[in-house]
PDB file of N, CA and C in Angstrom:
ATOM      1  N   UNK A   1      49.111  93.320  95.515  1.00  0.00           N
ATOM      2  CA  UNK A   1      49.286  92.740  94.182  1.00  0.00           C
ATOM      3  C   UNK A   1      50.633  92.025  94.102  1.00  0.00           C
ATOM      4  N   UNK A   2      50.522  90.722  92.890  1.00  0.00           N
ATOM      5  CA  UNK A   2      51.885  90.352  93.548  1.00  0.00           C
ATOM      6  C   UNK A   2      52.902  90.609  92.181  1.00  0.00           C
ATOM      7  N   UNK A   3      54.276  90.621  92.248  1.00  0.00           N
ATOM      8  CA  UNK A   3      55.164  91.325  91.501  1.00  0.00           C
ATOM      9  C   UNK A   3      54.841  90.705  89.931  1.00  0.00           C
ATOM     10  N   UNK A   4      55.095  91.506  89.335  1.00  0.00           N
ATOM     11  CA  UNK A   4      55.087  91.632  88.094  1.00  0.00           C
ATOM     12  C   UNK A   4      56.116  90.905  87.181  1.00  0.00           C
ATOM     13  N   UNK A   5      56.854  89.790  86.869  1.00  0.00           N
ATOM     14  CA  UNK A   5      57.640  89.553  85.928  1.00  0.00           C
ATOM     15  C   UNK A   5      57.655  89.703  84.414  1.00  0.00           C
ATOM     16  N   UNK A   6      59.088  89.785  83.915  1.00  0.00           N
ATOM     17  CA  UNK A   6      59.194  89.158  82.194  1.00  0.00           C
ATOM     18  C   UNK A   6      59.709  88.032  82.208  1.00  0.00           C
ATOM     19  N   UNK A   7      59.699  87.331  81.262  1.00  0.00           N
ATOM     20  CA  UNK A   7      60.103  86.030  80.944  1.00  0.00           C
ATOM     21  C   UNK A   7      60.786  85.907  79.779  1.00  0.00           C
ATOM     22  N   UNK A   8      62.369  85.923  79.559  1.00  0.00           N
ATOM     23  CA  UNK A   8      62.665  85.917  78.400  1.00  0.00           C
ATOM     24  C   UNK A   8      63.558  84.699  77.830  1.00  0.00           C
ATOM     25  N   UNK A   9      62.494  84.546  76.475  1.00  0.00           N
ATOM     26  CA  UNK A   9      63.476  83.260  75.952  1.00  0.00           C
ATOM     27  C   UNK A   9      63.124  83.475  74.612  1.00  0.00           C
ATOM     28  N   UNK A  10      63.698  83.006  73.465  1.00  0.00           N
ATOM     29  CA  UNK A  10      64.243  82.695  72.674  1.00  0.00           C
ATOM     30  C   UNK A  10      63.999  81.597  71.359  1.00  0.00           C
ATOM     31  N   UNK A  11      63.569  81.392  70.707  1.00  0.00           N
ATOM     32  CA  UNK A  11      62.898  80.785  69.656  1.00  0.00           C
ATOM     33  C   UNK A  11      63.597  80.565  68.513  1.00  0.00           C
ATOM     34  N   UNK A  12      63.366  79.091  67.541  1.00  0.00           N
ATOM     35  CA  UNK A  12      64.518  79.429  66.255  1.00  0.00           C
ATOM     36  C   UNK A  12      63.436  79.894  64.998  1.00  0.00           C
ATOM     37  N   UNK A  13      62.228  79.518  65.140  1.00  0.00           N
ATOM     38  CA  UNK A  13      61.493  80.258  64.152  1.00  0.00           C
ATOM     39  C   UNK A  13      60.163  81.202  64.940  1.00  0.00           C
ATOM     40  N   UNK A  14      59.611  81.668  64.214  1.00  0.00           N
ATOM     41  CA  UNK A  14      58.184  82.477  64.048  1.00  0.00           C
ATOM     42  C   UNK A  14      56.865  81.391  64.455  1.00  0.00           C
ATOM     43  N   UNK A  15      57.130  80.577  63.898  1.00  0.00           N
ATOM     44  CA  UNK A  15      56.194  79.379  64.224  1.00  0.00           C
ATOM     45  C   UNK A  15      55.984  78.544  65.836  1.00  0.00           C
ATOM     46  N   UNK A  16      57.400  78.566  65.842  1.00  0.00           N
ATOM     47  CA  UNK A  16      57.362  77.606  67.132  1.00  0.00           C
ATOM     48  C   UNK A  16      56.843  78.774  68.423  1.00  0.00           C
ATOM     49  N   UNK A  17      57.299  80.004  68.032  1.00  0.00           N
ATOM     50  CA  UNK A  17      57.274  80.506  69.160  1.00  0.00           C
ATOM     51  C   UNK A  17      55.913  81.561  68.866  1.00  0.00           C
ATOM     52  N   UNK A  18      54.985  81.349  68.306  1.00  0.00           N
ATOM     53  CA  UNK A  18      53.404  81.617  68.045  1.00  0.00           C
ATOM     54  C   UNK A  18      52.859  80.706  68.710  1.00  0.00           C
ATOM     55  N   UNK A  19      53.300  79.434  68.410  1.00  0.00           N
ATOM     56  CA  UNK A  19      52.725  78.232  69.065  1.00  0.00           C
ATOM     57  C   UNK A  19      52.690  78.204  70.372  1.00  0.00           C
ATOM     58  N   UNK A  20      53.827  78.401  70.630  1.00  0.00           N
ATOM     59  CA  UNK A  20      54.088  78.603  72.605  1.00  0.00           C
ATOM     60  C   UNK A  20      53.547  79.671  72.933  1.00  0.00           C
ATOM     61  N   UNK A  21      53.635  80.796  72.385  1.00  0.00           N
ATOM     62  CA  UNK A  21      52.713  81.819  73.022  1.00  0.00           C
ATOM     63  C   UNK A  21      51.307  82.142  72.747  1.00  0.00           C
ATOM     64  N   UNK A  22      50.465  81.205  72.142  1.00  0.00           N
ATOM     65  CA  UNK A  22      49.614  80.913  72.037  1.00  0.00           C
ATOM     66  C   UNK A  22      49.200  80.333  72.966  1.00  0.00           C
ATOM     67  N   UNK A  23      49.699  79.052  73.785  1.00  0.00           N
ATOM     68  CA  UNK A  23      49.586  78.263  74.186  1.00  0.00           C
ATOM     69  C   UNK A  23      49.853  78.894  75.911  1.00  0.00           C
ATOM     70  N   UNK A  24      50.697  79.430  76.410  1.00  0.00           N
ATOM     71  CA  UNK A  24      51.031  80.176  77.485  1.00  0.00           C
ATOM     72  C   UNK A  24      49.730  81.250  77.401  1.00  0.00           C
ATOM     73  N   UNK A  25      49.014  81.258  76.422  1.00  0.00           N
ATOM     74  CA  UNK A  25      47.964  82.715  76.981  1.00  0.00           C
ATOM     75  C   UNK A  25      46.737  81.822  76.939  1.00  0.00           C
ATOM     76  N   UNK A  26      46.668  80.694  76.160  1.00  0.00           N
ATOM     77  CA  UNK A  26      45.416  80.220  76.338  1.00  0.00           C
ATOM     78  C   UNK A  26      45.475  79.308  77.927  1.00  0.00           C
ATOM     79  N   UNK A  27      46.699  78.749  78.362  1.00  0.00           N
ATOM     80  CA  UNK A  27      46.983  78.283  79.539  1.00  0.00           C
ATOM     81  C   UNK A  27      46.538  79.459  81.100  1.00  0.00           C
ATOM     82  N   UNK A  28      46.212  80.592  80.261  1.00  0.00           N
ATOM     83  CA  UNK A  28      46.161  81.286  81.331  1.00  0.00           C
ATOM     84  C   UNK A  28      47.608  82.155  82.398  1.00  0.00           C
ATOM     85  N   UNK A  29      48.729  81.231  81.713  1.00  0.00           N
ATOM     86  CA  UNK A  29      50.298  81.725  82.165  1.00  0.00           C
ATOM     87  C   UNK A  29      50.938  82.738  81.929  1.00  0.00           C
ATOM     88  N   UNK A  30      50.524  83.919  80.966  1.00  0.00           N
ATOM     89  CA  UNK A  30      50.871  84.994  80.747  1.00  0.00           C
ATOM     90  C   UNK A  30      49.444  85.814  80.456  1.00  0.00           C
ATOM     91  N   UNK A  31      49.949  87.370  80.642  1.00  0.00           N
ATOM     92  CA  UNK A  31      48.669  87.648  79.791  1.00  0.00           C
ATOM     93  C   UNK A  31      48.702  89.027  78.462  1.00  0.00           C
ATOM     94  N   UNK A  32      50.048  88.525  77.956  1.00  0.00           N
ATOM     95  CA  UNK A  32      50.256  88.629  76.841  1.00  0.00           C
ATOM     96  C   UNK A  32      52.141  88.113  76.835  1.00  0.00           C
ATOM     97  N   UNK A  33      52.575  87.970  75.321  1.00  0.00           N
ATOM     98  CA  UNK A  33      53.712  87.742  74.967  1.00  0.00           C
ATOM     99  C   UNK A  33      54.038  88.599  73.840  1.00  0.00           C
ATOM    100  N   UNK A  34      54.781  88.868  73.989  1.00  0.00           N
ATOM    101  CA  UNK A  34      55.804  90.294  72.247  1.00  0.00           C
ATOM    102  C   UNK A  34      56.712  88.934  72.187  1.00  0.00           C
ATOM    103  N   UNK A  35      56.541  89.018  70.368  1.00  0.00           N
ATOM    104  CA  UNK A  35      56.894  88.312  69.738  1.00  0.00           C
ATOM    105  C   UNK A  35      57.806  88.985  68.929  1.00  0.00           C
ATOM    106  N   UNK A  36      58.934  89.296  68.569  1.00  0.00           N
ATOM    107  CA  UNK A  36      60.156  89.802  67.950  1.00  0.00           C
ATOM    108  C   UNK A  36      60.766  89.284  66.843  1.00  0.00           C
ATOM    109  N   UNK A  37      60.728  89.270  65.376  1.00  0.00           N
ATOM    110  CA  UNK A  37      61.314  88.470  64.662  1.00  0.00           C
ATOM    111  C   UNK A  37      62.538  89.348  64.421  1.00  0.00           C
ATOM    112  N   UNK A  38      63.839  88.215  63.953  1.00  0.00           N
ATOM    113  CA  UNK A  38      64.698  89.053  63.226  1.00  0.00           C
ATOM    114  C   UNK A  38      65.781  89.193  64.217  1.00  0.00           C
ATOM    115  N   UNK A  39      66.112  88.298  65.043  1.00  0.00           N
ATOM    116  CA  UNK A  39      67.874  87.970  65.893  1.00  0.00           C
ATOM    117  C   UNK A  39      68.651  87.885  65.324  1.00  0.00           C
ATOM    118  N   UNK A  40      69.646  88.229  65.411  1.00  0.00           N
ATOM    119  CA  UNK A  40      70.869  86.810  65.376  1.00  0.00           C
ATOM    120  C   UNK A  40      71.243  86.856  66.326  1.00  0.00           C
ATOM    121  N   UNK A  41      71.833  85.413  66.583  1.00  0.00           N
ATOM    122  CA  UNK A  41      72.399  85.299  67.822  1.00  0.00           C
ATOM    123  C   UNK A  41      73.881  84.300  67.187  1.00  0.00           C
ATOM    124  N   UNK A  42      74.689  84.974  68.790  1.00  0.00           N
ATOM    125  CA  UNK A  42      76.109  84.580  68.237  1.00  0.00           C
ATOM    126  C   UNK A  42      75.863  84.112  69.942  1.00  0.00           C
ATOM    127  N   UNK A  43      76.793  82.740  70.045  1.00  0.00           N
ATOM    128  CA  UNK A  43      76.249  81.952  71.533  1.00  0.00           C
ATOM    129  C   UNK A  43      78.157  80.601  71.396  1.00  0.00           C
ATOM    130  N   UNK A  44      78.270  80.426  72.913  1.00  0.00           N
ATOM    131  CA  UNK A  44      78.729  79.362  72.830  1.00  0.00           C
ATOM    132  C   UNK A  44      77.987  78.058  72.876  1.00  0.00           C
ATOM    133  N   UNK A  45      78.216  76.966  72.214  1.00  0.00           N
ATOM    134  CA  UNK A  45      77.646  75.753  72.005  1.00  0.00           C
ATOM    135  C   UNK A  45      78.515  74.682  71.427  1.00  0.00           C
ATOM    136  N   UNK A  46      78.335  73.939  72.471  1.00  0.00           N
ATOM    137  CA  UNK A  46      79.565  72.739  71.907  1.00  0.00           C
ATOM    138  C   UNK A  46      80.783  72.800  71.906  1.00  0.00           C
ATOM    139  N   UNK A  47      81.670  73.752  72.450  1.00  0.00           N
ATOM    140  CA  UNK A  47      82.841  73.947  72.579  1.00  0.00           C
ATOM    141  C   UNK A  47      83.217  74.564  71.402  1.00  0.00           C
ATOM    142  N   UNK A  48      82.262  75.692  70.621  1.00  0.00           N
ATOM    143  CA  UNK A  48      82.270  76.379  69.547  1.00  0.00           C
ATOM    144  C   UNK A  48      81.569  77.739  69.424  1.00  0.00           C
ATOM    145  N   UNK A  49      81.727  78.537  68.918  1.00  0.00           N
ATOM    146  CA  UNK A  49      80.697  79.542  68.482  1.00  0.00           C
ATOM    147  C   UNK A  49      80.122  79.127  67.881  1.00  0.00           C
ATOM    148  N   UNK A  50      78.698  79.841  67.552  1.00  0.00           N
ATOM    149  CA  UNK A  50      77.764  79.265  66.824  1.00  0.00           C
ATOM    150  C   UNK A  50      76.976  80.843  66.444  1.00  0.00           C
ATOM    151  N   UNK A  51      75.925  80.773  65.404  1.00  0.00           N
ATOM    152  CA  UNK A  51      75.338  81.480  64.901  1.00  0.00           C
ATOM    153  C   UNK A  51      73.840  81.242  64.674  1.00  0.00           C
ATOM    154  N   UNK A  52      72.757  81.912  65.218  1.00  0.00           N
ATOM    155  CA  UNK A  52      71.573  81.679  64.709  1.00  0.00           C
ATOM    156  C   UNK A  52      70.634  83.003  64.393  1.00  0.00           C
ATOM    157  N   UNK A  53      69.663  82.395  63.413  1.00  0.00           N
ATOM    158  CA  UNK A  53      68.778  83.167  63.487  1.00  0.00           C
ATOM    159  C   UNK A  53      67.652  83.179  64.360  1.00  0.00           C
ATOM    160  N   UNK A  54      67.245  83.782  65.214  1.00  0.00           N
ATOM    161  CA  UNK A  54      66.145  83.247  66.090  1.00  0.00           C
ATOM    162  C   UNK A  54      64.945  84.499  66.300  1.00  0.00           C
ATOM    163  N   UNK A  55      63.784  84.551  67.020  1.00  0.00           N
ATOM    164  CA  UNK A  55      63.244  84.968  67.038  1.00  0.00           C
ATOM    165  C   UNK A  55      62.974  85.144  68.515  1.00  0.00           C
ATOM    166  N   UNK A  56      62.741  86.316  69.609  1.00  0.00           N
ATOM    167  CA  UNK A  56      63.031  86.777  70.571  1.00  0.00           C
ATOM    168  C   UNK A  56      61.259  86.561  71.318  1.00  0.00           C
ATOM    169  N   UNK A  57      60.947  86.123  72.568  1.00  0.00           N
ATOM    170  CA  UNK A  57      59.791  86.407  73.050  1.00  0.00           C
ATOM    171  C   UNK A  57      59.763  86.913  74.570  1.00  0.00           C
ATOM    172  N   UNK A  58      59.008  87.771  74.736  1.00  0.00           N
ATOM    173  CA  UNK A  58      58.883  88.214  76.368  1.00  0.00           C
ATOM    174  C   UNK A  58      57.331  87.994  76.813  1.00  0.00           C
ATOM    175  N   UNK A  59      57.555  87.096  77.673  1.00  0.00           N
ATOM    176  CA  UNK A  59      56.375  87.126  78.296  1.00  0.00           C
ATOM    177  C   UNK A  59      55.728  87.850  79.275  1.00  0.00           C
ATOM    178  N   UNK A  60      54.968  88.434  79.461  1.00  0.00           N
ATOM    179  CA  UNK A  60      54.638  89.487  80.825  1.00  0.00           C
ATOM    180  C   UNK A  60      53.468  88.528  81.611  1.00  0.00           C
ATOM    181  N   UNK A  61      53.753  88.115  82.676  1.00  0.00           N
ATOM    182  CA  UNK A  61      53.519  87.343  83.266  1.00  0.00           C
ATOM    183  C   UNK A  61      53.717  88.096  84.991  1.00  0.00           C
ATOM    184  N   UNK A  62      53.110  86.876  85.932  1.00  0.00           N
ATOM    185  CA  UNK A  62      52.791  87.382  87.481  1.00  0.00           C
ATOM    186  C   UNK A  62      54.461  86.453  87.988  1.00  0.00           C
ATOM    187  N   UNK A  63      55.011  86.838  89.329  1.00  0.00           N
ATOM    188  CA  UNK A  63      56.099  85.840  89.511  1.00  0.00           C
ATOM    189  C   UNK A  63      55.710  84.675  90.365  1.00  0.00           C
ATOM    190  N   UNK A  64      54.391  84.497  90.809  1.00  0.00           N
ATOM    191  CA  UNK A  64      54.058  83.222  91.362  1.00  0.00           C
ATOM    192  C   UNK A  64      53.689  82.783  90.282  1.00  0.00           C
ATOM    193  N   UNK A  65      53.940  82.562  88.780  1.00  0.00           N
ATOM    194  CA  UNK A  65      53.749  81.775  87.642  1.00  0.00           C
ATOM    195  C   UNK A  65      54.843  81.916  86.653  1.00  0.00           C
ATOM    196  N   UNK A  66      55.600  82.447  87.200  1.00  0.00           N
ATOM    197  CA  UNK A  66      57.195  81.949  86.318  1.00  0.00           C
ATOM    198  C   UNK A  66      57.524  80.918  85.986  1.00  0.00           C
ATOM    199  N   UNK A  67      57.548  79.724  87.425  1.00  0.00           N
ATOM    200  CA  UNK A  67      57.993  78.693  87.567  1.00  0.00           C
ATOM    201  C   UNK A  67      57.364  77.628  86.249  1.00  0.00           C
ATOM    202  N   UNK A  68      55.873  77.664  86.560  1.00  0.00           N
ATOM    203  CA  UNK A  68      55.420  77.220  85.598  1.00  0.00           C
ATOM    204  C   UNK A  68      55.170  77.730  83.886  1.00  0.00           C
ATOM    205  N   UNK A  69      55.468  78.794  83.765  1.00  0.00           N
ATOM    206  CA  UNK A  69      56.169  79.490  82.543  1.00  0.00           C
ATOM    207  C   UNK A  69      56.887  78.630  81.971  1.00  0.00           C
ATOM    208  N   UNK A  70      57.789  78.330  82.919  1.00  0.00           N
ATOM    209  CA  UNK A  70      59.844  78.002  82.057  1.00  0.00           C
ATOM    210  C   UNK A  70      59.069  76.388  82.285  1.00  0.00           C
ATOM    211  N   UNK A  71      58.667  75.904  83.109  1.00  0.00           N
ATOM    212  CA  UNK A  71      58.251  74.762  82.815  1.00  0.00           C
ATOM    213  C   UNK A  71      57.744  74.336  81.257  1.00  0.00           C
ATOM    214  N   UNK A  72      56.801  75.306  81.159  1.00  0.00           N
ATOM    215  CA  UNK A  72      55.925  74.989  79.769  1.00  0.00           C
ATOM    216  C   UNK A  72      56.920  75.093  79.080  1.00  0.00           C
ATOM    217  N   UNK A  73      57.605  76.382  78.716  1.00  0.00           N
ATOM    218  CA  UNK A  73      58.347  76.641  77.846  1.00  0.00           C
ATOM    219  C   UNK A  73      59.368  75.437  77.515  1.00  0.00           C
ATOM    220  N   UNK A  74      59.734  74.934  78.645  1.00  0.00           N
ATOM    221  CA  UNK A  74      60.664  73.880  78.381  1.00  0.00           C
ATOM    222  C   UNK A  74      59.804  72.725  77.501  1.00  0.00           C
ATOM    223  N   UNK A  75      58.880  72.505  77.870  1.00  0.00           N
ATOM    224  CA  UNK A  75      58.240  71.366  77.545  1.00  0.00           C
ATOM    225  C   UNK A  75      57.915  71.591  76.340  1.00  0.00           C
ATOM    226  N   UNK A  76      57.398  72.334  75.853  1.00  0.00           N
ATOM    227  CA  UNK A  76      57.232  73.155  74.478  1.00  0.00           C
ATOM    228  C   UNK A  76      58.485  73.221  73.095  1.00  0.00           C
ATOM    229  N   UNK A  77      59.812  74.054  73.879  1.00  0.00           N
ATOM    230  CA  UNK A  77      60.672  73.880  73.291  1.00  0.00           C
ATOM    231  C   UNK A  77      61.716  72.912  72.485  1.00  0.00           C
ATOM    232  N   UNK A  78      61.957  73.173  71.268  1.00  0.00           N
ATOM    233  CA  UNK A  78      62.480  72.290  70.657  1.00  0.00           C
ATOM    234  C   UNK A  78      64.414  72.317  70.587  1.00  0.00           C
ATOM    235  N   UNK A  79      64.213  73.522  71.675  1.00  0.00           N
ATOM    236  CA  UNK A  79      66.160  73.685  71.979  1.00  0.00           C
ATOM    237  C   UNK A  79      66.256  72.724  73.131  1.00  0.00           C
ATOM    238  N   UNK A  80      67.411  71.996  73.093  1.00  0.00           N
ATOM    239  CA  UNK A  80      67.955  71.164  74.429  1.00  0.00           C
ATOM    240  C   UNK A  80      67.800  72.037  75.848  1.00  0.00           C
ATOM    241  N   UNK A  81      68.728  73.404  75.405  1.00  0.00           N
ATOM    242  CA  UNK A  81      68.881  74.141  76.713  1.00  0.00           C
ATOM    243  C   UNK A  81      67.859  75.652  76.083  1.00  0.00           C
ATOM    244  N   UNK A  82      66.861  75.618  75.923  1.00  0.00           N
ATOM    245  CA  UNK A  82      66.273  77.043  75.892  1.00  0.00           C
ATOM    246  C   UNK A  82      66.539  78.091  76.508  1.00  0.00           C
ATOM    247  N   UNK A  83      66.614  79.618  76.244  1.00  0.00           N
ATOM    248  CA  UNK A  83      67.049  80.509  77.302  1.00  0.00           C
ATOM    249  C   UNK A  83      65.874  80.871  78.020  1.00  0.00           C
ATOM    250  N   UNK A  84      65.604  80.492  79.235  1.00  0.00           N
ATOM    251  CA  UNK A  84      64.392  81.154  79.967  1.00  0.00           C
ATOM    252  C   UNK A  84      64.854  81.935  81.036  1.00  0.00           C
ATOM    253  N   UNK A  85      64.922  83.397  81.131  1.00  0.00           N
ATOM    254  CA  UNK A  85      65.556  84.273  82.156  1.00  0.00           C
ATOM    255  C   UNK A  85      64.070  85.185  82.541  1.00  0.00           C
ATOM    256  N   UNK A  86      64.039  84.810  84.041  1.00  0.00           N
ATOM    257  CA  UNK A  86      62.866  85.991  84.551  1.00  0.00           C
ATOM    258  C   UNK A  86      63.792  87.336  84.896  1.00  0.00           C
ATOM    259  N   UNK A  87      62.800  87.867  85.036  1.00  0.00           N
ATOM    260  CA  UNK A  87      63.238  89.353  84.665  1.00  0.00           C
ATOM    261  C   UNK A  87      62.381  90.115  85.865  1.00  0.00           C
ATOM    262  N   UNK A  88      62.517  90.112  87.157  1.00  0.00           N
ATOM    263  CA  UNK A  88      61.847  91.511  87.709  1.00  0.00           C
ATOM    264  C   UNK A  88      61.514  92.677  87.289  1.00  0.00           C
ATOM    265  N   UNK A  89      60.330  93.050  87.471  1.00  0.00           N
ATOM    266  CA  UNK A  89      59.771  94.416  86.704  1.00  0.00           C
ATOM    267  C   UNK A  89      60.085  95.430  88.154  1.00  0.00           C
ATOM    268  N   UNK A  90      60.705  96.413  87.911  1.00  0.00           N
ATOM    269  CA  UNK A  90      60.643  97.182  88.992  1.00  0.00           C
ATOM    270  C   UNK A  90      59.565  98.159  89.468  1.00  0.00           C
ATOM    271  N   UNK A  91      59.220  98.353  88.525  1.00  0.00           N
ATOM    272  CA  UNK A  91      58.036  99.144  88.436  1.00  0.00           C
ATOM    273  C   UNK A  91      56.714  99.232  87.081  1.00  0.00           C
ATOM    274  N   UNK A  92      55.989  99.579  87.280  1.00  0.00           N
ATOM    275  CA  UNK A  92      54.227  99.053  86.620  1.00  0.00           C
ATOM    276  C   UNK A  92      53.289 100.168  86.741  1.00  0.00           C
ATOM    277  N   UNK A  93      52.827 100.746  85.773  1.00  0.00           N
ATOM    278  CA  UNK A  93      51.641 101.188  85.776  1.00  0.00           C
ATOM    279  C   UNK A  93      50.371 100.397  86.362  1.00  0.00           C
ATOM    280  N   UNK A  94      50.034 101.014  88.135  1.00  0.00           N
ATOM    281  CA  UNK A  94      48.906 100.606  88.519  1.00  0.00           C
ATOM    282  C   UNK A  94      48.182  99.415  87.633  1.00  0.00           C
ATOM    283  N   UNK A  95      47.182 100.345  86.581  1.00  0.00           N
ATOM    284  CA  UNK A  95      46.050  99.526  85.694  1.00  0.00           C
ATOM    285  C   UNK A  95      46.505  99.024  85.069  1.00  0.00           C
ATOM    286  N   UNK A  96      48.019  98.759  84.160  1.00  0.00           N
ATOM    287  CA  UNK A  96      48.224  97.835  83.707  1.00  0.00           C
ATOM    288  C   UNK A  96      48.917  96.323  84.357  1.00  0.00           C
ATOM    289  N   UNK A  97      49.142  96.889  85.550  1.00  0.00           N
ATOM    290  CA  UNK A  97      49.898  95.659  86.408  1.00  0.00           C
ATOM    291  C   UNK A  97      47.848  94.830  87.216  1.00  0.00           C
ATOM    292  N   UNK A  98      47.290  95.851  87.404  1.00  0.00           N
ATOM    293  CA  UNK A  98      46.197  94.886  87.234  1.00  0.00           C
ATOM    294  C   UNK A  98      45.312  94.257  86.035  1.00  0.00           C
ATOM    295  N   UNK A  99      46.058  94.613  85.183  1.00  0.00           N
ATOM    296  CA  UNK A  99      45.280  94.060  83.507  1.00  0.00           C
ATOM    297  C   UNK A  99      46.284  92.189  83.954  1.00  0.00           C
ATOM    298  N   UNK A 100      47.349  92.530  83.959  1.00  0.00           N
ATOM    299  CA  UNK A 100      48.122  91.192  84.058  1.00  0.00           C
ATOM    300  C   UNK A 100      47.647  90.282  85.033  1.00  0.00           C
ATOM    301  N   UNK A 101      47.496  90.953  86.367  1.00  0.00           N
ATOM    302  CA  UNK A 101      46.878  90.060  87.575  1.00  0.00           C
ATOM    303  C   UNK A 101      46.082  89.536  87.372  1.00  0.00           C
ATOM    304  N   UNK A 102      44.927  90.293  86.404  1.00  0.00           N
ATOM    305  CA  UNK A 102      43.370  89.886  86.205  1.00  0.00           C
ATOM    306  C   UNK A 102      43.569  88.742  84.912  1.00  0.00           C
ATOM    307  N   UNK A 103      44.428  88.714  83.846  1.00  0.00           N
ATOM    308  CA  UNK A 103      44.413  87.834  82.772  1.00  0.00           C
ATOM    309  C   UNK A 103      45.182  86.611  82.952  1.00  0.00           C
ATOM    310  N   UNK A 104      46.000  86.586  84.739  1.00  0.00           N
ATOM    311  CA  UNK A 104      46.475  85.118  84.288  1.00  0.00           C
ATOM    312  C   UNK A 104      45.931  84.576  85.916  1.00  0.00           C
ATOM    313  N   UNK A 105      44.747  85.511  86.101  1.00  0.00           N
ATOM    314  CA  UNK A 105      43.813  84.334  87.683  1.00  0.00           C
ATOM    315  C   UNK A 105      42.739  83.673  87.067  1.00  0.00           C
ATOM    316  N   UNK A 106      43.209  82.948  85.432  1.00  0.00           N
ATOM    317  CA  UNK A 106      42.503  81.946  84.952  1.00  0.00           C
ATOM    318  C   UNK A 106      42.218  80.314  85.624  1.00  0.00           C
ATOM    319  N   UNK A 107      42.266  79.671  85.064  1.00  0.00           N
ATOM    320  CA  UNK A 107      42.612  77.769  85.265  1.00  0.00           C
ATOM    321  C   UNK A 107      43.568  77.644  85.065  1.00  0.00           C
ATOM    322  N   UNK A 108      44.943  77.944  84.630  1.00  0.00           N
ATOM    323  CA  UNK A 108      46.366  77.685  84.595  1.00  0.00           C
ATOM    324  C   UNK A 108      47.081  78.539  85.297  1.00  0.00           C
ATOM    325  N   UNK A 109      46.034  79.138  86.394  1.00  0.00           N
ATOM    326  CA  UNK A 109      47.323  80.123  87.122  1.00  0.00           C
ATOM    327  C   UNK A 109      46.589  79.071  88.197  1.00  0.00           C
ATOM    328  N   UNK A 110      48.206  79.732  89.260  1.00  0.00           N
ATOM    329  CA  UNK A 110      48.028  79.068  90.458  1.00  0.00           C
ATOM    330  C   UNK A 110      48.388  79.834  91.875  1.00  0.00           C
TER     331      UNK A 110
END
């Protein structure tokens, strides 16, 4: 089986990031996403601090489909620099690490 990733990035509303993870599960690229409302985030930007409210997403996803993850995500996203950080899973419950294998050897996995 092949390793298990998370995918974590970052959203400024509820909306945008329903949309993308909508879109990443109907793509077949994850085979599910937790959706988190209710951040703040304190970040450098622009040669400033900055403050947002954002909304947090993890994708559980395979790592021969990361790549194309942060791809989408990028393409999707409405931040310049989005945060997309994979995340090695070290370890997995057997049947649920094959629930993931089995939900993203759709048409958008590769």
């Amino acid at each position: 089986m092949e390793r298990a990733v998370f995918v974590y990035t970052t959203y400024p509303s509820i909306v945008e990031a329903e949309r993308a993870g909508r879109a990443l599960l109907e793509r077949r690229l994850a085979a599910c996403v937790n959706i988190l409302p209710g951040m703040v985030s304190f970040y450098w930007w622009q040669g400033q601090i900055d403050r947002s409210d954002e909304v947090v997403m993890i994708i559980k996803t395979r790592a021969g489909l990361a790549e194309p993850v942060r791809a989408a995500v990028k393409q999707m996203h409405s931040y310049t620099t989005p945060a997309i950080l994979v995340i090695p899973i070290e370890s997995v419950d057997p049947s649920y690490h094959a629930w993931i294998e089995a939900e993203t050897a759709g048409e958008g996995a590769t």
